[in-house]
Protein backbone atom coordinates (compact mmCIF):
# COMPACT_ATOMS: atom_id res chain seq x y z
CA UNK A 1 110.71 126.80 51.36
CA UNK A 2 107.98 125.17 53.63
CA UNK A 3 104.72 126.31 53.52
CA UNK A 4 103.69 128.68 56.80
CA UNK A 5 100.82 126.85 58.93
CA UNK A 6 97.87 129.02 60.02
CA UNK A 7 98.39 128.91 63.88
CA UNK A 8 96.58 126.36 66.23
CA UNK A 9 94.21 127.15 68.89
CA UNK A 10 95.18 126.05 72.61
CA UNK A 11 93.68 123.11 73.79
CA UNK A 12 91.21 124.04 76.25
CA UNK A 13 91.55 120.46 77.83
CA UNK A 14 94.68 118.04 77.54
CA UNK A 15 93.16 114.90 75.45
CA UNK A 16 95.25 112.50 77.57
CA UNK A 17 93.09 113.61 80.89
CA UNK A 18 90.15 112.18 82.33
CA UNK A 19 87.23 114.97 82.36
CA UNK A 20 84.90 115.14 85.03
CA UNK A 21 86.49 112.38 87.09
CA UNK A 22 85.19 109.53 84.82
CA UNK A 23 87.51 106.49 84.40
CA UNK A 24 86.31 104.99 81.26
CA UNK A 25 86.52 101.39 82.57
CA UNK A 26 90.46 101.73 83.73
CA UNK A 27 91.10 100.88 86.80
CA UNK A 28 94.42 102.43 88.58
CA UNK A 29 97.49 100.28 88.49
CA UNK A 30 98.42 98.21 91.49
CA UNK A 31 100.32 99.51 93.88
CA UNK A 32 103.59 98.02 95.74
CA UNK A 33 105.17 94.54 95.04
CA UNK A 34 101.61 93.70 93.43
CA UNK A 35 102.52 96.17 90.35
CA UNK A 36 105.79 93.80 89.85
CA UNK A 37 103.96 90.91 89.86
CA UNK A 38 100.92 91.89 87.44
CA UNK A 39 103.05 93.57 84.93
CA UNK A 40 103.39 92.93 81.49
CA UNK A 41 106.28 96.12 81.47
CA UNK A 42 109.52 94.30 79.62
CA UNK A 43 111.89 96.41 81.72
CA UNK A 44 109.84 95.71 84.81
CA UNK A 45 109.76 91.74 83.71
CA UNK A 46 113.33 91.69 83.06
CA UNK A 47 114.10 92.91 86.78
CA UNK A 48 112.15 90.10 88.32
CA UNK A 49 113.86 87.58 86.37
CA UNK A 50 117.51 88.81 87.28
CA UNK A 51 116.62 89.36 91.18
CA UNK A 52 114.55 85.82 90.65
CA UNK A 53 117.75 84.02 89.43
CA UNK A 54 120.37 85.43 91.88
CA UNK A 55 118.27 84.24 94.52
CA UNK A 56 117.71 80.89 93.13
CA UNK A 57 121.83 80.73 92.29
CA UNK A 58 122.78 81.39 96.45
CA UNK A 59 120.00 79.29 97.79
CA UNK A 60 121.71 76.44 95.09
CA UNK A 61 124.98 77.02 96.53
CA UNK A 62 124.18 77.65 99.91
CA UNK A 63 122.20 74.04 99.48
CA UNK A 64 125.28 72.75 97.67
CA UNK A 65 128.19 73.85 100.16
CA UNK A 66 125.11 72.15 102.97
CA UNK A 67 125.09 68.89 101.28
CA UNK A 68 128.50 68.79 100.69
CA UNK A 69 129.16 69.30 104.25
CA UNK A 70 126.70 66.60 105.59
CA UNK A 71 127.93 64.04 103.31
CA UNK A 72 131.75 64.31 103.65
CA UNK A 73 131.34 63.24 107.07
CA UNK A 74 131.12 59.13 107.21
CA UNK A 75 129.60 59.54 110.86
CA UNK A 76 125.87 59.95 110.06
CA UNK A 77 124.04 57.19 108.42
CA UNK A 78 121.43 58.50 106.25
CA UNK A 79 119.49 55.42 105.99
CA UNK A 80 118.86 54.81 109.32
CA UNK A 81 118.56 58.46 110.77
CA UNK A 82 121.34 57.76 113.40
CA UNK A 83 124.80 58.27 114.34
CA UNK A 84 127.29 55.60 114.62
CA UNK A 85 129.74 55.17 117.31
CA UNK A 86 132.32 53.75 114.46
């Protein structure tokens, strides 16, 4: 059988609380779109890099489906900057 525990005082103050309004050199955490891009949160990190590479895979195949268009079409010489009447 486990031993019984005398009983515990209440805290008078929580110890995770700042007394008296001092900060203790801690500064509060960014706010808005400046929290994403300070953090060093995993979950937060791991966000950023999924939203980071859908954008970069529909700007590469919006650019892809572009060039593709612009260079299936023997009418505009790239070299020159011109169209020719051929």
């Amino acid at each position: 059988m486990a031993p019984k525990l005398p009983p515990q005082p209440p805290l008078q103050h929580s110890t995770t609380a700042v007394a008296d309004g001092q900060s203790h050199g801690h500064a509060a955490p960014p706010k808005g779109i400046l929290r994403w891009l300070l953090t060093t949160n995993h979950k937060e990190i791991g966000s950023l890099y999924l939203i980071f590479s859908l954008t970069m895979f529909f700007i590469g195949g919006y650019s892809l489906l572009w060039l593709g268009r612009n260079f299936s079409s023997p009418a505009y010489n790239w070299l020159s900057l011109s169209f020719s009447t051929r």
